[in-house]
C-alpha atoms as a PDB file:
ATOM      1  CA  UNK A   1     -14.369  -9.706   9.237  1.00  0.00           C
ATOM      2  CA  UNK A   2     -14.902  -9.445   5.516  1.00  0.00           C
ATOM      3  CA  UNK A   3     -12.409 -11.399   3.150  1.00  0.00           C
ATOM      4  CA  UNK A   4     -11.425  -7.989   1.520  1.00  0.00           C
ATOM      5  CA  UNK A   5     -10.942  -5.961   5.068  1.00  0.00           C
ATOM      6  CA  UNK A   6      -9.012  -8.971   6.768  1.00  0.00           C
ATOM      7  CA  UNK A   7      -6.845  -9.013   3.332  1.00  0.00           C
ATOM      8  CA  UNK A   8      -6.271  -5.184   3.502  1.00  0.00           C
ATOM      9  CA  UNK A   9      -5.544  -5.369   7.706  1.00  0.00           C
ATOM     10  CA  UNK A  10      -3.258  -8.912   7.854  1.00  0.00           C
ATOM     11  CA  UNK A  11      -1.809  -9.137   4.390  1.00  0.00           C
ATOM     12  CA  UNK A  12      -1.324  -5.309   3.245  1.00  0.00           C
ATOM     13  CA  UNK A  13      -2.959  -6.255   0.264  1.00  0.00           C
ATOM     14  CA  UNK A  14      -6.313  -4.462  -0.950  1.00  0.00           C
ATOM     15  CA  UNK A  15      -9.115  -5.359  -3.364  1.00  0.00           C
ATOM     16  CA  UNK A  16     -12.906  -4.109  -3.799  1.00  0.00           C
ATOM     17  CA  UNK A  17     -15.561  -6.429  -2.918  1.00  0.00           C
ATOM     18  CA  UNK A  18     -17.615  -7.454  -6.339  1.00  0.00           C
ATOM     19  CA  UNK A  19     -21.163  -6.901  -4.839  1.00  0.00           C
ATOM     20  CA  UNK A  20     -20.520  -3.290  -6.703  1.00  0.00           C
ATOM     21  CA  UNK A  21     -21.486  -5.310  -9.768  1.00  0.00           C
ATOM     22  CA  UNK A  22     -24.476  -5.831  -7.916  1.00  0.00           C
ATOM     23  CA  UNK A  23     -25.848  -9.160  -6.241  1.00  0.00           C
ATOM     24  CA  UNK A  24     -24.813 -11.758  -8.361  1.00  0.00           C
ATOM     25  CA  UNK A  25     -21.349 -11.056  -7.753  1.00  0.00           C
ATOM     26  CA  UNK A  26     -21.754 -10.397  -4.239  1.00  0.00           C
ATOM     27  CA  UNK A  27     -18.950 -13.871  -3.721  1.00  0.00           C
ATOM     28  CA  UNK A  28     -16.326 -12.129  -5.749  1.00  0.00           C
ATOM     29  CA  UNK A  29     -13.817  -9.470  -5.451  1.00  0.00           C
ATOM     30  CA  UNK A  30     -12.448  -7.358  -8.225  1.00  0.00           C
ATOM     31  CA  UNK A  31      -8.634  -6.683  -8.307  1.00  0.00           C
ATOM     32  CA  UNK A  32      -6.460  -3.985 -10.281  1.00  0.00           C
ATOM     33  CA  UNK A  33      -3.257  -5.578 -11.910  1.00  0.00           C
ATOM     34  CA  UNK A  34      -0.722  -2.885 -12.191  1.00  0.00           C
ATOM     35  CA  UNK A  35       3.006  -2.557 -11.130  1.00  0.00           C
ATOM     36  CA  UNK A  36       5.871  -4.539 -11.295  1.00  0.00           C
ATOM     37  CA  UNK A  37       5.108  -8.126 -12.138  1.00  0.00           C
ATOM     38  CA  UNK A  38       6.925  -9.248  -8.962  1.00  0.00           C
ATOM     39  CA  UNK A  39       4.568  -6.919  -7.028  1.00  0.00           C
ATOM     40  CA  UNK A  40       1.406  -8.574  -8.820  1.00  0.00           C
ATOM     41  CA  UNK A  41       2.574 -12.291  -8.450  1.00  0.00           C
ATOM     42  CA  UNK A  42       2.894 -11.238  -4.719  1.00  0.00           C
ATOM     43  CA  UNK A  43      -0.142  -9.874  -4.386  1.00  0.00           C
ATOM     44  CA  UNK A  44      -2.410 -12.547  -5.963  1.00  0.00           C
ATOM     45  CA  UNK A  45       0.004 -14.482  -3.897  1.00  0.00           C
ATOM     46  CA  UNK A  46      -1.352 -13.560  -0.762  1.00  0.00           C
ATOM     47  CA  UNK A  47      -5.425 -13.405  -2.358  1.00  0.00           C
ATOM     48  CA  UNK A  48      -4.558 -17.166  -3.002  1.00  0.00           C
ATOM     49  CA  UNK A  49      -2.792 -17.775   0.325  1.00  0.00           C
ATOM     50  CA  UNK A  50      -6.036 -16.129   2.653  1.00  0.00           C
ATOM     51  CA  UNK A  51      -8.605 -17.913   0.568  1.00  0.00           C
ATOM     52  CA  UNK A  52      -6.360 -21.086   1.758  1.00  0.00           C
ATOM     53  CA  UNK A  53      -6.815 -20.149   5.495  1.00  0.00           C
ATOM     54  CA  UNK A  54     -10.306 -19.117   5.753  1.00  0.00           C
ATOM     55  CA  UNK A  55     -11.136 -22.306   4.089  1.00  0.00           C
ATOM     56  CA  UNK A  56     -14.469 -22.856   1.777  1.00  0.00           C
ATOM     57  CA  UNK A  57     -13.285 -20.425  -0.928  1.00  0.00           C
ATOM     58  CA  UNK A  58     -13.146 -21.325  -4.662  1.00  0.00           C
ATOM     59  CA  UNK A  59     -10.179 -19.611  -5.963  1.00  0.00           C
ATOM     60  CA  UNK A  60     -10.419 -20.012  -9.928  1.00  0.00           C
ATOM     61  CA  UNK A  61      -8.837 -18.169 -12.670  1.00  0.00           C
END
């Protein structure tokens, strides 16, 4: 399962692969930031927590 489907599916949480930049970015994903802050710290919450249990993610910045 791709990081951004098992995001969407488990953690009700959705962001766009990067390869749409083309394929240098094909390791990325691109996120929106818009809401409440409380809604965006949980969100980037949960990007942060999955890249934890999949393991062998760099999560920078």
């Amino acid at each position: 399962m791709t990081f951004c489907k098992q995001l969407l599916e488990e953690w009700h949480t959705a962001v766009t692969p990067g390869r749409s930049f083309g394929a240098f970015c094909s390791s990325f994903i691109r996120i929106a930031i818009c809401g409440h802050e409380q809604d965006v710290m949980e969100g980037v919450r949960r990007v942060v927590a999955l890249a934890h249990d999949v393991g062998g993610m760099h999560v920078a910045a």
